[in-house]
Protein backbone atom coordinates (compact mmCIF):
# COMPACT_ATOMS: atom_id res chain seq x y z
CA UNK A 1 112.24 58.11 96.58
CA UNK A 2 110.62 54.85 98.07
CA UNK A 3 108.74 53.44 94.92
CA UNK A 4 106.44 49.88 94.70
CA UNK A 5 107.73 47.61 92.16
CA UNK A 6 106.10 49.19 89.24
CA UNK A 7 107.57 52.22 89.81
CA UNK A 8 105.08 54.55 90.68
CA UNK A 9 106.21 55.88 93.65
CA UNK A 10 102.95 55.41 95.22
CA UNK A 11 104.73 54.28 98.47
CA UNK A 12 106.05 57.60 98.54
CA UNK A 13 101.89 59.10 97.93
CA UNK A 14 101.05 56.71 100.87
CA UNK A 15 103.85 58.31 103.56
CA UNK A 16 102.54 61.80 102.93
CA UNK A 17 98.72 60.73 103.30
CA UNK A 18 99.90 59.29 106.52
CA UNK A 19 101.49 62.80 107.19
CA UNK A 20 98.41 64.88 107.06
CA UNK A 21 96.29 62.50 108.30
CA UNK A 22 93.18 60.14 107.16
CA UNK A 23 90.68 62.45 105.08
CA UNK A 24 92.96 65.19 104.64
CA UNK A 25 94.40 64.58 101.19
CA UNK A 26 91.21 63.99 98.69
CA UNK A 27 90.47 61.45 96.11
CA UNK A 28 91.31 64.25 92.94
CA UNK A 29 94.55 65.35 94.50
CA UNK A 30 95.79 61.98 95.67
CA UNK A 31 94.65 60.68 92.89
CA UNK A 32 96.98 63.44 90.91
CA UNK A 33 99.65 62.21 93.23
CA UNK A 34 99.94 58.97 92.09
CA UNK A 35 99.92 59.91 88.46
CA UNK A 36 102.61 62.60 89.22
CA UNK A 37 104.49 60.62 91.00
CA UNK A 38 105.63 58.40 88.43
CA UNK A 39 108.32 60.75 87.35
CA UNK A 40 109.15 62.80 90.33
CA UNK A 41 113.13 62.53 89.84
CA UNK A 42 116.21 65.21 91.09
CA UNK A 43 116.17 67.92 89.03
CA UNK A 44 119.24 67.19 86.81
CA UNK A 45 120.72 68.58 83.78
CA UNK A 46 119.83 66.54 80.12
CA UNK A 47 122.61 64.45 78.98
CA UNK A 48 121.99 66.26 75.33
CA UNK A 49 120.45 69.72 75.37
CA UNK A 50 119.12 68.93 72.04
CA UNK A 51 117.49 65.49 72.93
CA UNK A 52 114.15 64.43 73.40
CA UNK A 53 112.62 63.36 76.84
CA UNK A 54 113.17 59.98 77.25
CA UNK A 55 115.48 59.61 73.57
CA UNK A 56 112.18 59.09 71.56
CA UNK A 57 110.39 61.77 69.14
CA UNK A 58 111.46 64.15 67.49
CA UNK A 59 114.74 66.26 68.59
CA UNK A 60 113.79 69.23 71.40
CA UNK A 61 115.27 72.49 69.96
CA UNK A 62 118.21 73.83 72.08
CA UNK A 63 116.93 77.00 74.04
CA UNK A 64 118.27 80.00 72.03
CA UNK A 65 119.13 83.75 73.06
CA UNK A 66 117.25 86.93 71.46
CA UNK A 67 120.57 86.91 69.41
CA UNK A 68 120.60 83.47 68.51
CA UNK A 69 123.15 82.11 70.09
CA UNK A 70 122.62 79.47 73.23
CA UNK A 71 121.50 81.00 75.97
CA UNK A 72 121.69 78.90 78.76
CA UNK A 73 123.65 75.60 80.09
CA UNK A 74 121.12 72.95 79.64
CA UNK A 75 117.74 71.75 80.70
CA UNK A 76 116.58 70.84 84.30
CA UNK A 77 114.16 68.19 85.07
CA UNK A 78 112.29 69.07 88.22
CA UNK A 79 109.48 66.70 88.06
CA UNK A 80 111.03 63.88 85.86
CA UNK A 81 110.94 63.98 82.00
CA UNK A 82 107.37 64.76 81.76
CA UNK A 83 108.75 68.10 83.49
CA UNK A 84 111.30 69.51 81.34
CA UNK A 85 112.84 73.14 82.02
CA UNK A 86 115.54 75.06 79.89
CA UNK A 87 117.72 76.42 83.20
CA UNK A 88 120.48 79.17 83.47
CA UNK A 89 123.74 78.31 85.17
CA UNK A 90 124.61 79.09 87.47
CA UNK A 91 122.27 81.84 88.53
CA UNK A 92 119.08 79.61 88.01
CA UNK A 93 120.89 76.26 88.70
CA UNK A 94 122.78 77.47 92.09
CA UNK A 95 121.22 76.04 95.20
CA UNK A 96 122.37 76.43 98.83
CA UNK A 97 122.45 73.04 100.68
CA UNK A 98 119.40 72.25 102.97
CA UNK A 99 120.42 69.74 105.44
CA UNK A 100 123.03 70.43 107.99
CA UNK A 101 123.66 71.36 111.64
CA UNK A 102 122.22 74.47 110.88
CA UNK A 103 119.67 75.98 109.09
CA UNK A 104 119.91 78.03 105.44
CA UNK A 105 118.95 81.44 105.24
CA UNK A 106 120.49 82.89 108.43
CA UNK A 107 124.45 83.25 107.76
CA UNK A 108 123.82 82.76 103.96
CA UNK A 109 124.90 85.35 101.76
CA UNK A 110 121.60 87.13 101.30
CA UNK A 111 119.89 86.82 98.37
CA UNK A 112 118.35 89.04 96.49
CA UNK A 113 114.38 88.42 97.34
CA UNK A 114 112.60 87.37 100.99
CA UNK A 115 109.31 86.80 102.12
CA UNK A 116 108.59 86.04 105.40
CA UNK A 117 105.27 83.92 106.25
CA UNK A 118 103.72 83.67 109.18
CA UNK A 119 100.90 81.08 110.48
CA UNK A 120 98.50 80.55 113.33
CA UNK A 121 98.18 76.95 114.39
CA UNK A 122 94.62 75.17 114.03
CA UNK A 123 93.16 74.83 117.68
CA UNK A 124 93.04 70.88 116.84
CA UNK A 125 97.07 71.09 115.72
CA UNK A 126 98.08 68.85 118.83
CA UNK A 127 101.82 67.74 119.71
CA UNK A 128 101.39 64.82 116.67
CA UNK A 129 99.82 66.49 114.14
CA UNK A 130 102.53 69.61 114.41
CA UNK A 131 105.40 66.81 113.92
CA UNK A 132 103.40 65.81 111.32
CA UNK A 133 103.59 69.11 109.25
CA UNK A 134 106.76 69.32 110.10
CA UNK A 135 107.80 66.67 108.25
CA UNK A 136 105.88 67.55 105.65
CA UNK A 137 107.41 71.04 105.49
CA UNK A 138 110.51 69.58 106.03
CA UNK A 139 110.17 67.43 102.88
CA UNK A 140 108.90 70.26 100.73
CA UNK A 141 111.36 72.29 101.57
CA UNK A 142 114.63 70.19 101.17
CA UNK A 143 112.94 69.37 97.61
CA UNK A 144 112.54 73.22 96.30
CA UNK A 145 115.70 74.47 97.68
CA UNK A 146 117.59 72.04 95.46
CA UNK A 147 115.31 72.60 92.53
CA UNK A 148 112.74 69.46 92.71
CA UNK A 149 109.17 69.87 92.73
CA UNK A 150 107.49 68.65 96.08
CA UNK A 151 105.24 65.96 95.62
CA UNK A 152 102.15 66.64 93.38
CA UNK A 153 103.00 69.63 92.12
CA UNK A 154 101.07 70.68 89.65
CA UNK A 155 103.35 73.06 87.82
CA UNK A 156 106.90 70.86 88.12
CA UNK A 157 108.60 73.43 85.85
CA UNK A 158 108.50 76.67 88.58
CA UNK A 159 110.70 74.49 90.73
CA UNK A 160 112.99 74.12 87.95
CA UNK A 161 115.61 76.83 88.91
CA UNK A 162 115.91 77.31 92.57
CA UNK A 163 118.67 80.66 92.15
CA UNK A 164 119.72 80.01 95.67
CA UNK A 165 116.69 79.41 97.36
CA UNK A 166 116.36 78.85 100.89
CA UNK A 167 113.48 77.77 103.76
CA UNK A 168 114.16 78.71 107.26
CA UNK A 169 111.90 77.60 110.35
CA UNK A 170 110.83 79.86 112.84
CA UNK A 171 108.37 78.87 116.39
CA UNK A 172 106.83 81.05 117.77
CA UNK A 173 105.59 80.77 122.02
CA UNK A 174 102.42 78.77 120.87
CA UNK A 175 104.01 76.47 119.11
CA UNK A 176 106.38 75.50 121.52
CA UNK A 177 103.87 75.45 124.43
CA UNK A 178 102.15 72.86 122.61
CA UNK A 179 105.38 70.87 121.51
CA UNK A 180 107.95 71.50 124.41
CA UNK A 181 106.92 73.72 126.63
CA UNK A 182 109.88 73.34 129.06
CA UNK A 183 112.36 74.01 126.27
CA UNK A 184 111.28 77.70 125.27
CA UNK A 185 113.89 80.29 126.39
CA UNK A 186 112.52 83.27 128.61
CA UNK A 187 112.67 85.74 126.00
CA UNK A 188 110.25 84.20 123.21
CA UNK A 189 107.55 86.42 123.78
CA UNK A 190 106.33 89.95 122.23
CA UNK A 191 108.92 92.71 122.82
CA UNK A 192 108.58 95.11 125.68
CA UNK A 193 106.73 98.41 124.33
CA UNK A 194 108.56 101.03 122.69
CA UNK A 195 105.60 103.70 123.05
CA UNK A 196 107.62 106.42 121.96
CA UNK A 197 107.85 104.93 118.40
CA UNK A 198 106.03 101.99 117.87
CA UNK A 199 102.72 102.08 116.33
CA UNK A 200 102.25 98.38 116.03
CA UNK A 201 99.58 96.75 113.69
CA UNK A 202 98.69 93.65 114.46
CA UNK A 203 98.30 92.53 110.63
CA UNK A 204 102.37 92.33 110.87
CA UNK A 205 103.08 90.93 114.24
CA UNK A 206 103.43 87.48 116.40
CA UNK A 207 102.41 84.08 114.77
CA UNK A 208 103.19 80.31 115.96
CA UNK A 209 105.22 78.95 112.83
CA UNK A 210 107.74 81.23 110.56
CA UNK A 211 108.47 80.37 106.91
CA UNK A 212 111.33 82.67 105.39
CA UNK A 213 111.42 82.02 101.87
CA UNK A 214 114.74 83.83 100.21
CA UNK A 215 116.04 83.68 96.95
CA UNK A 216 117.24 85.37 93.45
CA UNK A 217 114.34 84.45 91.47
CA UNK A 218 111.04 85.94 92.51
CA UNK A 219 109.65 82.78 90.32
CA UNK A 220 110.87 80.59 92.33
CA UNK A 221 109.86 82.26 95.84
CA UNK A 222 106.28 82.91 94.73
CA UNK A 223 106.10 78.91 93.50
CA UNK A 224 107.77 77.93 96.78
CA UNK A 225 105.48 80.16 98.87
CA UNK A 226 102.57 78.22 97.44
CA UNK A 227 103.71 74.87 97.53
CA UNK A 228 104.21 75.95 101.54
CA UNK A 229 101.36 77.61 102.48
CA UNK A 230 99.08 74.91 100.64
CA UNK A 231 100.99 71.79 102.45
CA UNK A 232 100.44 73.88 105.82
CA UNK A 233 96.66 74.41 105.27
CA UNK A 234 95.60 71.02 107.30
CA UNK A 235 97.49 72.28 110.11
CA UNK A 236 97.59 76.10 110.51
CA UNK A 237 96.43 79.25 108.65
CA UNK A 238 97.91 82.15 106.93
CA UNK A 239 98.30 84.95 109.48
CA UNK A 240 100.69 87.44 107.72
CA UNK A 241 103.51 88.05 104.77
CA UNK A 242 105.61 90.47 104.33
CA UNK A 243 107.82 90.81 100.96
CA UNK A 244 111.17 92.13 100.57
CA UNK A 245 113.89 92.90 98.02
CA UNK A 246 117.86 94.12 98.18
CA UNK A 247 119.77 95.16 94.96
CA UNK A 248 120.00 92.26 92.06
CA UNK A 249 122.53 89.67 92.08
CA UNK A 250 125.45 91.05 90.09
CA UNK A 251 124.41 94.39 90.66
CA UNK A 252 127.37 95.24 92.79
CA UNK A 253 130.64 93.37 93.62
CA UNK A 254 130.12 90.19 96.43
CA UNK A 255 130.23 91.81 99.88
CA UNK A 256 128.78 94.89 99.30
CA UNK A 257 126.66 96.27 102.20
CA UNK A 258 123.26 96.83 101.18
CA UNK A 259 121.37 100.14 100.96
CA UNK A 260 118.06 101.00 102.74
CA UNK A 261 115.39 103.24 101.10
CA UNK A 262 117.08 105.88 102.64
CA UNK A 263 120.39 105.32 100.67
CA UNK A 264 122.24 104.24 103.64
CA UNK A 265 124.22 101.27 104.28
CA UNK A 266 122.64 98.64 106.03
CA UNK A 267 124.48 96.34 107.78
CA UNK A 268 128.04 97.47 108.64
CA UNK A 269 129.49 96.04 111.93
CA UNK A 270 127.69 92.44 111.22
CA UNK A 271 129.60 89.82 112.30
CA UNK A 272 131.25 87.49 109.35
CA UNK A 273 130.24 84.09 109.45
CA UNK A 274 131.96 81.74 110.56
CA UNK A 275 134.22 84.22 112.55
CA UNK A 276 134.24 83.78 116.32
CA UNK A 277 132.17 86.89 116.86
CA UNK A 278 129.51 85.42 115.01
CA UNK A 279 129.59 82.34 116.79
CA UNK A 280 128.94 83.98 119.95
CA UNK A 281 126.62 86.43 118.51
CA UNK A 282 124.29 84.34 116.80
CA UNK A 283 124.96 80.72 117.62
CA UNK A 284 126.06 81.31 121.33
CA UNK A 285 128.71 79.03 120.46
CA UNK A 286 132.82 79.54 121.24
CA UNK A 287 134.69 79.29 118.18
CA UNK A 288 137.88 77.24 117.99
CA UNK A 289 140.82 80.15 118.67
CA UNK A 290 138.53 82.64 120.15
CA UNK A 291 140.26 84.58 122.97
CA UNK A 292 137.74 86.32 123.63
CA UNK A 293 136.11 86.08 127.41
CA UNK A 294 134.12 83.72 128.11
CA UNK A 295 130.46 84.62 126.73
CA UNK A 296 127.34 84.96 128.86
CA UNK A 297 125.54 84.18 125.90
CA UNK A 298 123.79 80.57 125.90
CA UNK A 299 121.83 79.10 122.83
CA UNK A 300 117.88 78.59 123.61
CA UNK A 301 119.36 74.76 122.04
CA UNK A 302 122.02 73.85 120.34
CA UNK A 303 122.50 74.80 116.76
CA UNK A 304 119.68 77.15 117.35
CA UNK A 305 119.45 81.06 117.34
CA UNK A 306 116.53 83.34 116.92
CA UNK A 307 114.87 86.20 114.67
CA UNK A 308 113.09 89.39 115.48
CA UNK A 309 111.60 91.19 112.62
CA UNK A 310 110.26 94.29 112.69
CA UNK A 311 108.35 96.73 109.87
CA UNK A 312 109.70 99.90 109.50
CA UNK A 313 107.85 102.62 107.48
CA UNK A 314 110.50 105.37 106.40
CA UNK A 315 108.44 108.37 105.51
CA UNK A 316 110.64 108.85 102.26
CA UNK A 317 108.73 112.36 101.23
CA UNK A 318 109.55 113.85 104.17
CA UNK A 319 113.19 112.49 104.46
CA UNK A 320 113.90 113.90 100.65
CA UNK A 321 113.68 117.40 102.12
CA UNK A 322 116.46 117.35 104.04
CA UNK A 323 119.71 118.24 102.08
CA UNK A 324 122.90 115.70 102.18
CA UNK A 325 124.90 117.01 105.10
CA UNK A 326 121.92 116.94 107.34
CA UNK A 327 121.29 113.36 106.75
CA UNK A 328 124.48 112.28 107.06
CA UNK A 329 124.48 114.42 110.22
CA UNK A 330 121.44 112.27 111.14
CA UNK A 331 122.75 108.63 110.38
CA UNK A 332 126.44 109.43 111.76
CA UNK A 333 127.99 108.51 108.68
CA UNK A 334 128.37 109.62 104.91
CA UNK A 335 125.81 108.48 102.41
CA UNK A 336 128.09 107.47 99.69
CA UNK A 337 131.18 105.40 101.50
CA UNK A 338 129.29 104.50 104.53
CA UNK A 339 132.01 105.68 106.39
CA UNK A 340 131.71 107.30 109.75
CA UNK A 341 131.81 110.55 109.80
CA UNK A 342 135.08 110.44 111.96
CA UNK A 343 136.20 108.20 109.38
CA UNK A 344 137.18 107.47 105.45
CA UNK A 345 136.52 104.10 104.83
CA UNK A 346 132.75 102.03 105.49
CA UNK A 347 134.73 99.80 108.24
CA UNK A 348 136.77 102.44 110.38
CA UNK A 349 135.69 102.54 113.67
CA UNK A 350 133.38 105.35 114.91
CA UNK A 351 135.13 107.79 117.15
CA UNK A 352 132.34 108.95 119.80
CA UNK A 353 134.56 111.21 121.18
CA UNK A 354 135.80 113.04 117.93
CA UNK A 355 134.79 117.17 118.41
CA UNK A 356 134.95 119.36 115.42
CA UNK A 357 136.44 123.43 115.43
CA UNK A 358 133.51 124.57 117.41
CA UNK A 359 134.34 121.93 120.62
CA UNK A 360 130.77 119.94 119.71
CA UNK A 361 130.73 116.34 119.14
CA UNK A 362 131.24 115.38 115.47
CA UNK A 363 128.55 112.44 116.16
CA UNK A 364 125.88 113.91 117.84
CA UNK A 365 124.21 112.63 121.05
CA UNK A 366 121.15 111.54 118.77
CA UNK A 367 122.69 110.52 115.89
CA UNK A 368 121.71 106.68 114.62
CA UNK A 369 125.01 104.99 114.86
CA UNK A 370 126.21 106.01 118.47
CA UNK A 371 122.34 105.43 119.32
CA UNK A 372 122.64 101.87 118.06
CA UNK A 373 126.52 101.69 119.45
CA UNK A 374 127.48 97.99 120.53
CA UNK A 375 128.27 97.84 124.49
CA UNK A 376 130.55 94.70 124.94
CA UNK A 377 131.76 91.46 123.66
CA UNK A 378 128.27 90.16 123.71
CA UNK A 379 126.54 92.94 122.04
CA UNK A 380 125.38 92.66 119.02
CA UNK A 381 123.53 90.90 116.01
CA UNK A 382 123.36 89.54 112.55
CA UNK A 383 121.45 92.42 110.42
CA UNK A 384 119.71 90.38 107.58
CA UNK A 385 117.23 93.32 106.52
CA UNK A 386 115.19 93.51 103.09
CA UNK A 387 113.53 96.57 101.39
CA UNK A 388 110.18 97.00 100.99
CA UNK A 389 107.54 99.09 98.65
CA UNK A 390 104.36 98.03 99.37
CA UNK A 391 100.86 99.59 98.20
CA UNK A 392 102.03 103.47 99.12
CA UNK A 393 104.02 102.55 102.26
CA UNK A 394 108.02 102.09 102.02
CA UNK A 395 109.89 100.66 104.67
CA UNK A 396 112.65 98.21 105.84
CA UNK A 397 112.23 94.40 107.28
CA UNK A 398 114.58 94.67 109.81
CA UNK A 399 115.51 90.94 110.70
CA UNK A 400 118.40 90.80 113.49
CA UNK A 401 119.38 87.39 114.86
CA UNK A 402 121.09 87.26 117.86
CA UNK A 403 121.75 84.08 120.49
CA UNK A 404 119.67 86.29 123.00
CA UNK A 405 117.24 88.41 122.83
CA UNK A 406 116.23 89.82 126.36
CA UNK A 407 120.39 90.16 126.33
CA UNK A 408 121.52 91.50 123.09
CA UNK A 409 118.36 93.01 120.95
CA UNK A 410 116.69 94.45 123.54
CA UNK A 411 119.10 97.08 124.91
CA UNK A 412 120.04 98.71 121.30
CA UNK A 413 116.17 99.10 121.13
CA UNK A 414 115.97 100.72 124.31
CA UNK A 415 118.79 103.59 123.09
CA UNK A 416 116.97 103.62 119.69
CA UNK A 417 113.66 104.13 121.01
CA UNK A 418 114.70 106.67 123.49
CA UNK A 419 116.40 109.26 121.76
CA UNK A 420 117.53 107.92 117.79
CA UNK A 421 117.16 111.41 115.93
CA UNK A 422 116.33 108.95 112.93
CA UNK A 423 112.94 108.23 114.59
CA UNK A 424 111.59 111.46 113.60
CA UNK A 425 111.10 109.56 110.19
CA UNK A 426 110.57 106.15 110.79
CA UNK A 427 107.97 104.65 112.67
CA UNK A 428 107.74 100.45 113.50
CA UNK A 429 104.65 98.88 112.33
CA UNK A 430 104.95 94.57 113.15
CA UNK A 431 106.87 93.11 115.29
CA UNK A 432 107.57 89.55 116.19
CA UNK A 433 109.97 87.42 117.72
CA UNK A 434 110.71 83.36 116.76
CA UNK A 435 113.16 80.33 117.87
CA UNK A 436 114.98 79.57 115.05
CA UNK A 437 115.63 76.07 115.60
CA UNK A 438 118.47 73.64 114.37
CA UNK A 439 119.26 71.88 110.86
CA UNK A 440 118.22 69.01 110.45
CA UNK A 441 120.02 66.07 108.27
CA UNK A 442 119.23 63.84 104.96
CA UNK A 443 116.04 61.56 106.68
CA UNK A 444 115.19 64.29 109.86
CA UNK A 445 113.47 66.84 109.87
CA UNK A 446 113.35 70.57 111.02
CA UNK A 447 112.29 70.56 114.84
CA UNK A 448 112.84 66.89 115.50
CA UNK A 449 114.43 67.66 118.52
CA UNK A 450 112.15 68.77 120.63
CA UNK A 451 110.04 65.46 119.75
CA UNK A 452 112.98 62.92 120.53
């Protein structure tokens, strides 16, 4: 942190005035900034759980279990010493490394916990004032992802144990006419009309920026959320969130497909990452080894890749009537392995052209998985979905991310809207589509090339 010679990181206080702009920040809360400052350190663990901040005072008690033994590693200090946090490792204490080519959040192992935030810009949010919040954002986030508090955070100790928390930046068309227009791909806009299923609300669709905040601690998401949204406020305005959750971490063995509402595995044929399918699904980039023909697939920028999210409401109450076979009859493959129904195991391939005794396709012409089949080397997408219960509704956050939309999302919506038997019980509700732009490294910041 870039401190004046006392110490008091008001240097630091000065940079993000400049950020937001003259007037933004007021006298109270840049006046907390400088006295908050002071200590605003990496959170770290104590060099003696039993120590006092500092070494003066009396002796902190080590944290204890319900049992009395110790119950975690150590302490955490996410806002200096003043800010001291009794931290689990390494579910609270793992973090997931912000900078790099890429972004976080995309290829990560999912967490357990999203939330996806959307914002509108502010009609005065010119080309300078969105690198601006950028910046900012960019700050904020690369400081709660590794389990500091951002700059004058009030509450220090909610950043203390980031449980793999993550921050990924999404543009939407707005925000990229008013940066770089001539660098938006063709396909950032609204997806064509499904009118057979879709009963869009507009509460849960579009928006200019994207914030997807995952993680394992809903603590930590709600504090990061906050810290977000506030630091956004000069420059753009709440337009939607959207909540999400997938089975605790620890809850089954690493690698396990997750389960929608509807007890189905989610997620089978996603590509691994770091595979050469994934590269050329997501990143639009040619792995080293890959034999595969060349791709048509070309990345809106490099580094870059892109999200659609859409709400699903499953109409659970109607879905429990149906008995087991006839779901699995629905889906295509069996509710408890996953498997195909032409198959044993959650990964054998799905025979289309499997008939049972009575000469009829085992996988019916409707059925979900030959609706949502994958035509072609460059079909396909990354399936990062989360559940969701919200007020009386129940659906699924479907979030694909693919190198292409127009080219690879599109089409297995087409098939799905047209004649997926599983529509007769789910229904999409939001909709919207963002750039999902590079990493950035230690001293950039998220977006920075469209402004170079």
């Amino acid at each position: 942190m870039a401190s004046t010679e006392d110490g008091t990181g008001t240097a630091e206080v000065g940079r993000r005035g400049l950020l937001l702009g003259a007037g933004v920040l007021g006298g109270g809360l840049l006046g907390s900034s400088v006295g908050y400052a002071a200590g605003h350190t990496a959170a770290r663990p104590a060099s003696g759980a039993g120590s006092a901040p500092g070494g003066e005072g009396a002796a902190t008690p080590a944290p204890q279990s319900a049992s009395g033994q110790i119950g975690v590693d150590g302490w955490a200090e996410p806002g200096g010493e003043s800010a001291r946090v009794a931290v689990s490792s390494p579910v609270g204490t793992d973090t997931i490394a912000f900078h790099g080519p890429r972004q976080a959040g995309i290829d990560t192992p999912a967490q357990t916990h999203a939330v996806f935030l959307a914002f509108d810009l502010r009609e005065n949010a010119d080309r300078d004032a969105i690198g601006r919040m950028l910046r900012l954002l960019t700050d904020d986030a690369a400081r709660l992802t590794q389990g500091r508090a951002t700059l004058a955070d009030t509450e220090p100790e909610l950043a203390a144990a980031p449980a793999r928390l993550t921050v990924t930046f999404g543009f939407g068309p707005e925000l990229l006419r008013r940066v770089a227009p001539d660098r938006a791909p063709a396909w950032l806009r609204p997806l064509p009309a499904f009118e057979r299923i879709d009963e869009l609300d507009e509460a849960y669709c579009d928006g200019d920026l994207l914030l997807q905040i995952c993680g394992d601690d809903p603590m930590s998401i709600a504090h990061a959320r906050r810290m977000l949204t506030k630091n956004a406020r000069a420059f753009a305005q709440p337009r939607w969130a959207q909540t999400g959750f997938r089975a605790a971490r620890g809850a089954h063995p690493n690698g396990t497909t997750m389960r929608n509402l509807f007890g189905q595995v989610d997620g089978t044929a996603n590509p691994r990452p770091e595979t050469a399918p994934s590269e050329r699904l997501v990143w639009g980039a040619r792995a080293q080894g890959d034999a595969s023909e060349p791709t048509r697939l070309t990345p809106w920028i490099e580094d870059g890749t892109s999200l659609v999210l859409r709400r699903i409401r499953m109409e659970l109450d109607t879905w429990d009537e149906l008995d087991r076979p006839a779901k699995e009859q629905v889906i295509g493959r069996r509710l408890g392995t996953g498997a195909p129904l032409t198959g044993e195991r959650e990964d054998d391939p799905v025979d289309l052209e499997a008939t049972g005794p009575t000469g009829f396709p085992v996988i019916s012409d409707v059925a979900h998985v030959r609706r949502a089949r994958l035509d072609g080397p460059d079909a396909g997408m990354l399936r990062r979905g989360y559940n969701y219960d919200d007020a009386g509704e129940s659906g699924l956050l479907f979030a694909a991310y693919q190198c292409d939309v127009d080219a690879q999302f599109v089409p297995v919506q087409e098939r799905l809207a047209e004649s997926d038997h599983l529509n007769i019980w789910t229904t999409p509700v939001g909709s919207a589509v963002f750039a999902i732009p590079p990493g950035c490294p230690e001293g950039g910041y998220i977006g920075q090339q469209l402004f170079d």
